[in-house]
C-alpha atoms as a PDB file:
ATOM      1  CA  UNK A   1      -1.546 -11.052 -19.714  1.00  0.00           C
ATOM      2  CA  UNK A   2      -0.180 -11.186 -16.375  1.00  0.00           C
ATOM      3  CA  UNK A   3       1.889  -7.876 -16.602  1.00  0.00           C
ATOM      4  CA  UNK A   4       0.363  -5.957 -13.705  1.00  0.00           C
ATOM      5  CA  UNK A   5       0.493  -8.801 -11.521  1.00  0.00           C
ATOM      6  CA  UNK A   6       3.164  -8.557  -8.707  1.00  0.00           C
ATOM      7  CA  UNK A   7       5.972 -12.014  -8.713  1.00  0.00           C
ATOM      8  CA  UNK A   8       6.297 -11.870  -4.879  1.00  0.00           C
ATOM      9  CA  UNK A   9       5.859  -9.521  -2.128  1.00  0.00           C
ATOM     10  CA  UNK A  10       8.704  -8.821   0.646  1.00  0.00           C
ATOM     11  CA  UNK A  11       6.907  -8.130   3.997  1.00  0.00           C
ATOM     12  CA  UNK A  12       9.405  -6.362   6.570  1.00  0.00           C
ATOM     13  CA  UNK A  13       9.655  -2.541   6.441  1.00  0.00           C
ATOM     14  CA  UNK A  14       7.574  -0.696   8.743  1.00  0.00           C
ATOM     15  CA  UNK A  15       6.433   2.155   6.823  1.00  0.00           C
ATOM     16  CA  UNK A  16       6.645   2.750   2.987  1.00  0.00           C
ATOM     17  CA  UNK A  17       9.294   1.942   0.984  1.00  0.00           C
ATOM     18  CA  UNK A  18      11.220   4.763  -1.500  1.00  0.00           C
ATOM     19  CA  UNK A  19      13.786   2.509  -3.473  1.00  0.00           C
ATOM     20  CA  UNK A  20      14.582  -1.088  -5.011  1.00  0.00           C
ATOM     21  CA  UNK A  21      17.768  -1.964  -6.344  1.00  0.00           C
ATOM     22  CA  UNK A  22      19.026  -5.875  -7.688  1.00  0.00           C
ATOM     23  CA  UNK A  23      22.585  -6.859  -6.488  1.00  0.00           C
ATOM     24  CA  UNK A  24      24.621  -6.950  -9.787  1.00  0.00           C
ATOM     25  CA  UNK A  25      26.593 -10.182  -8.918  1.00  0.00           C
ATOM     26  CA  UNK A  26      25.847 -13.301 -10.167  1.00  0.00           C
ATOM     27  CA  UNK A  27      26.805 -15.014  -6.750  1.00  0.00           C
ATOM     28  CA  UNK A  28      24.230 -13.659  -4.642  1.00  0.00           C
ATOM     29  CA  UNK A  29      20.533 -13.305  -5.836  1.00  0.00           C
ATOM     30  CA  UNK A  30      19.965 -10.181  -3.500  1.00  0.00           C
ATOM     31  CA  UNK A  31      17.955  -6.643  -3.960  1.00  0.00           C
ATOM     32  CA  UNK A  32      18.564  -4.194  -1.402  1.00  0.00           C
ATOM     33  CA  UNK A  33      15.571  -2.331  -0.342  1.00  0.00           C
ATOM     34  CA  UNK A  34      15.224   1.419   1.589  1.00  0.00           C
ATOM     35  CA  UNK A  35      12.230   2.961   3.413  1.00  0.00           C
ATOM     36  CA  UNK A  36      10.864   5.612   5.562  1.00  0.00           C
ATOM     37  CA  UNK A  37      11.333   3.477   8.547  1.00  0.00           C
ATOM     38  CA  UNK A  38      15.235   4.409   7.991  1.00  0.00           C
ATOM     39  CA  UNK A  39      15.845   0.889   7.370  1.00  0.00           C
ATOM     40  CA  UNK A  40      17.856  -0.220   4.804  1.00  0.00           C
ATOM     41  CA  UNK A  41      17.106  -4.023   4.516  1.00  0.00           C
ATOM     42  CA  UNK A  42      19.224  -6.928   2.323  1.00  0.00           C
ATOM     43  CA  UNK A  43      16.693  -9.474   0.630  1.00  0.00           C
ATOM     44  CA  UNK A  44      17.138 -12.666  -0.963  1.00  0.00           C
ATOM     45  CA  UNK A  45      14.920 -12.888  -3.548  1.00  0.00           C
ATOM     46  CA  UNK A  46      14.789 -16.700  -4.182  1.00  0.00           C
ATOM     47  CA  UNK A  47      14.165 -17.670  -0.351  1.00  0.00           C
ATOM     48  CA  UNK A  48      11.682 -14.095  -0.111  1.00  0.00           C
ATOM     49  CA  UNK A  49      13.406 -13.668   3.343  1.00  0.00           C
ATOM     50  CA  UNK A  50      15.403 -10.428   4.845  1.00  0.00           C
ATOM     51  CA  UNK A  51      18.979 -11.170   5.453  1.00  0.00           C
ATOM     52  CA  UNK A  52      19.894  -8.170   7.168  1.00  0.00           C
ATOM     53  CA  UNK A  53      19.131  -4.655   8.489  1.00  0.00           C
ATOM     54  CA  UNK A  54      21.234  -1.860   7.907  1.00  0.00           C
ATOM     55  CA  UNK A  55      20.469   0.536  10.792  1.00  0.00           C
ATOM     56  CA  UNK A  56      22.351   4.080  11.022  1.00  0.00           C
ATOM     57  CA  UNK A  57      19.992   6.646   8.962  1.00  0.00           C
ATOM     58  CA  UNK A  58      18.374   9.284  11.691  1.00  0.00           C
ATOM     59  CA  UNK A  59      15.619   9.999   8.507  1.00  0.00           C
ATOM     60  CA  UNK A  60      14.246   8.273   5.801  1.00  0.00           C
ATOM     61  CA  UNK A  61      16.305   6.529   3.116  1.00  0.00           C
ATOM     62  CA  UNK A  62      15.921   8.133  -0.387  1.00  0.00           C
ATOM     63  CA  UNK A  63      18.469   5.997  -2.527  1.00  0.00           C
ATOM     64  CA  UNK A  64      20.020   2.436  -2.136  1.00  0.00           C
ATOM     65  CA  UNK A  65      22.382   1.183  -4.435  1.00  0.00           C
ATOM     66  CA  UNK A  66      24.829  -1.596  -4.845  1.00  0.00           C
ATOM     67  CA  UNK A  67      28.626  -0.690  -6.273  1.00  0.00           C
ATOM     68  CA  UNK A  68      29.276  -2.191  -9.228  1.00  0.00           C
ATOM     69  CA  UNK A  69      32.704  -3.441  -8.702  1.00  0.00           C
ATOM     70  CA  UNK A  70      33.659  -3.095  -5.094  1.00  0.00           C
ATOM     71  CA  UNK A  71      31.629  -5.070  -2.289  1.00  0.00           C
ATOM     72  CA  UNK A  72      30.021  -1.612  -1.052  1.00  0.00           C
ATOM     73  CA  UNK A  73      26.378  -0.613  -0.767  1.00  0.00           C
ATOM     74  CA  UNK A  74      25.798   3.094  -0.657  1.00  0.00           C
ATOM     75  CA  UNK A  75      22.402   4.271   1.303  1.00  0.00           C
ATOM     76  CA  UNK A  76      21.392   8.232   0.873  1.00  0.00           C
ATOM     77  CA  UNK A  77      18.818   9.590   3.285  1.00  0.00           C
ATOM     78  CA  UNK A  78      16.095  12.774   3.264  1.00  0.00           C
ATOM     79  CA  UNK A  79      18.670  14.668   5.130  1.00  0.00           C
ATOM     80  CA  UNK A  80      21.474  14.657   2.813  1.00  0.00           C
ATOM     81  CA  UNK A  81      24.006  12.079   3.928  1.00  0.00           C
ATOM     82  CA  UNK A  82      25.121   8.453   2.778  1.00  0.00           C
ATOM     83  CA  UNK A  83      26.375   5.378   4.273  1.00  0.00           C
ATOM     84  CA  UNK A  84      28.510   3.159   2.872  1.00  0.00           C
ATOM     85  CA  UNK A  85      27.984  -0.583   3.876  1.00  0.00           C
ATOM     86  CA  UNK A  86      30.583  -3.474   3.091  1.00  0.00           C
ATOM     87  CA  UNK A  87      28.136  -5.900   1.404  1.00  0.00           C
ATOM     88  CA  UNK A  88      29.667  -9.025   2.428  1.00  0.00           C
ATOM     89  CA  UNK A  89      30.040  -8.285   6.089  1.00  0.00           C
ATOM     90  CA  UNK A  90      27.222  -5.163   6.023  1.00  0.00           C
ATOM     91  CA  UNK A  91      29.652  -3.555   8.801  1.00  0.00           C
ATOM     92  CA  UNK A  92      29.102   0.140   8.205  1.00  0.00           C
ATOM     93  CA  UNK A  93      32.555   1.558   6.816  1.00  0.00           C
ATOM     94  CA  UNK A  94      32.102   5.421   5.884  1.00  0.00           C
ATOM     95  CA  UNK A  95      29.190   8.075   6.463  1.00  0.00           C
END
Protein backbone atom coordinates (compact mmCIF):
# COMPACT_ATOMS: atom_id res chain seq x y z
CA UNK A 1 0.00 0.00 0.00
CA UNK A 2 2.51 2.46 -0.81
CA UNK A 3 5.18 1.25 1.78
CA UNK A 4 8.07 0.51 -0.56
CA UNK A 5 7.61 3.57 -2.38
CA UNK A 6 10.37 6.25 -1.76
CA UNK A 7 8.69 10.14 -0.39
CA UNK A 8 11.46 12.08 -2.22
CA UNK A 9 14.83 11.58 -3.52
CA UNK A 10 17.92 14.02 -2.63
CA UNK A 11 20.20 14.18 -5.75
CA UNK A 12 23.80 15.61 -4.76
CA UNK A 13 26.42 13.09 -3.54
CA UNK A 14 28.72 11.81 -6.01
CA UNK A 15 29.10 8.32 -5.14
CA UNK A 16 26.97 6.17 -2.70
CA UNK A 17 25.74 7.21 0.32
CA UNK A 18 26.51 5.15 3.93
CA UNK A 19 24.28 7.14 6.50
CA UNK A 20 20.96 9.27 7.09
CA UNK A 21 20.27 10.98 10.15
CA UNK A 22 16.98 13.67 10.92
CA UNK A 23 18.03 16.88 12.84
CA UNK A 24 16.26 16.47 16.26
CA UNK A 25 15.12 20.17 16.54
CA UNK A 26 11.93 21.27 15.87
CA UNK A 27 13.29 24.62 14.31
CA UNK A 28 14.99 23.30 11.43
CA UNK A 29 13.48 20.44 9.25
CA UNK A 30 17.07 19.14 8.27
CA UNK A 31 18.69 15.41 7.81
CA UNK A 32 22.27 15.33 7.48
CA UNK A 33 23.51 12.92 4.98
CA UNK A 34 27.31 11.13 4.56
CA UNK A 35 28.84 9.31 1.55
CA UNK A 36 31.78 7.80 -0.07
CA UNK A 37 32.43 10.96 -1.89
CA UNK A 38 33.71 12.21 1.75
CA UNK A 39 31.01 14.63 1.71
CA UNK A 40 29.03 15.25 4.45
CA UNK A 41 26.01 17.28 3.08
CA UNK A 42 23.06 19.35 5.26
CA UNK A 43 19.51 18.86 3.56
CA UNK A 44 16.34 20.50 4.00
CA UNK A 45 13.87 18.17 3.63
CA UNK A 46 10.78 20.38 2.93
CA UNK A 47 12.53 22.55 0.06
CA UNK A 48 14.53 18.87 -1.15
CA UNK A 49 17.60 21.21 -1.60
CA UNK A 50 21.36 20.84 -0.05
CA UNK A 51 22.18 23.61 2.27
CA UNK A 52 25.65 22.91 2.79
CA UNK A 53 28.77 20.75 2.32
CA UNK A 54 30.85 19.73 5.00
CA UNK A 55 34.26 19.08 3.39
CA UNK A 56 37.35 17.83 5.63
CA UNK A 57 37.13 13.79 5.54
CA UNK A 58 40.38 12.43 3.39
CA UNK A 59 38.02 8.88 3.15
CA UNK A 60 34.65 7.98 3.14
CA UNK A 61 32.16 9.00 5.83
CA UNK A 62 30.80 6.00 7.87
CA UNK A 63 28.54 7.81 10.55
CA UNK A 64 26.73 11.27 10.69
CA UNK A 65 24.92 12.31 13.53
CA UNK A 66 23.35 15.35 15.01
CA UNK A 67 23.99 16.14 19.04
CA UNK A 68 21.12 16.08 20.83
CA UNK A 69 21.50 19.07 22.94
CA UNK A 70 24.42 21.12 21.78
CA UNK A 71 24.42 22.70 18.12
CA UNK A 72 27.24 20.06 17.02
CA UNK A 73 27.18 17.51 14.21
CA UNK A 74 29.67 14.73 14.61
CA UNK A 75 30.94 13.01 11.12
CA UNK A 76 33.13 9.56 11.54
CA UNK A 77 35.03 8.39 8.49
CA UNK A 78 36.52 4.71 7.13
CA UNK A 79 39.75 5.76 8.61
CA UNK A 80 38.90 6.19 12.12
CA UNK A 81 38.52 9.87 12.87
CA UNK A 82 35.52 12.39 13.49
CA UNK A 83 34.73 15.89 12.89
CA UNK A 84 32.80 17.90 14.82
CA UNK A 85 30.75 20.63 12.92
CA UNK A 86 28.89 23.65 14.70
CA UNK A 87 25.44 23.12 13.09
CA UNK A 88 24.37 26.59 12.96
CA UNK A 89 27.45 28.07 11.41
CA UNK A 90 28.84 24.36 9.98
CA UNK A 91 32.45 25.96 10.77
CA UNK A 92 34.46 22.86 11.58
CA UNK A 93 35.39 23.13 15.44
CA UNK A 94 37.32 19.81 16.56
CA UNK A 95 38.79 16.68 14.58
Amino acid sequence: TGGDLAHFTLTGHLLGVNCVQYCPSKDKPYLISGGDDKLVKVWDYQTKQCVQTLEAHLHNISSVAYHPDLPIIISGSEDGTWKLWHSNTYRLEST
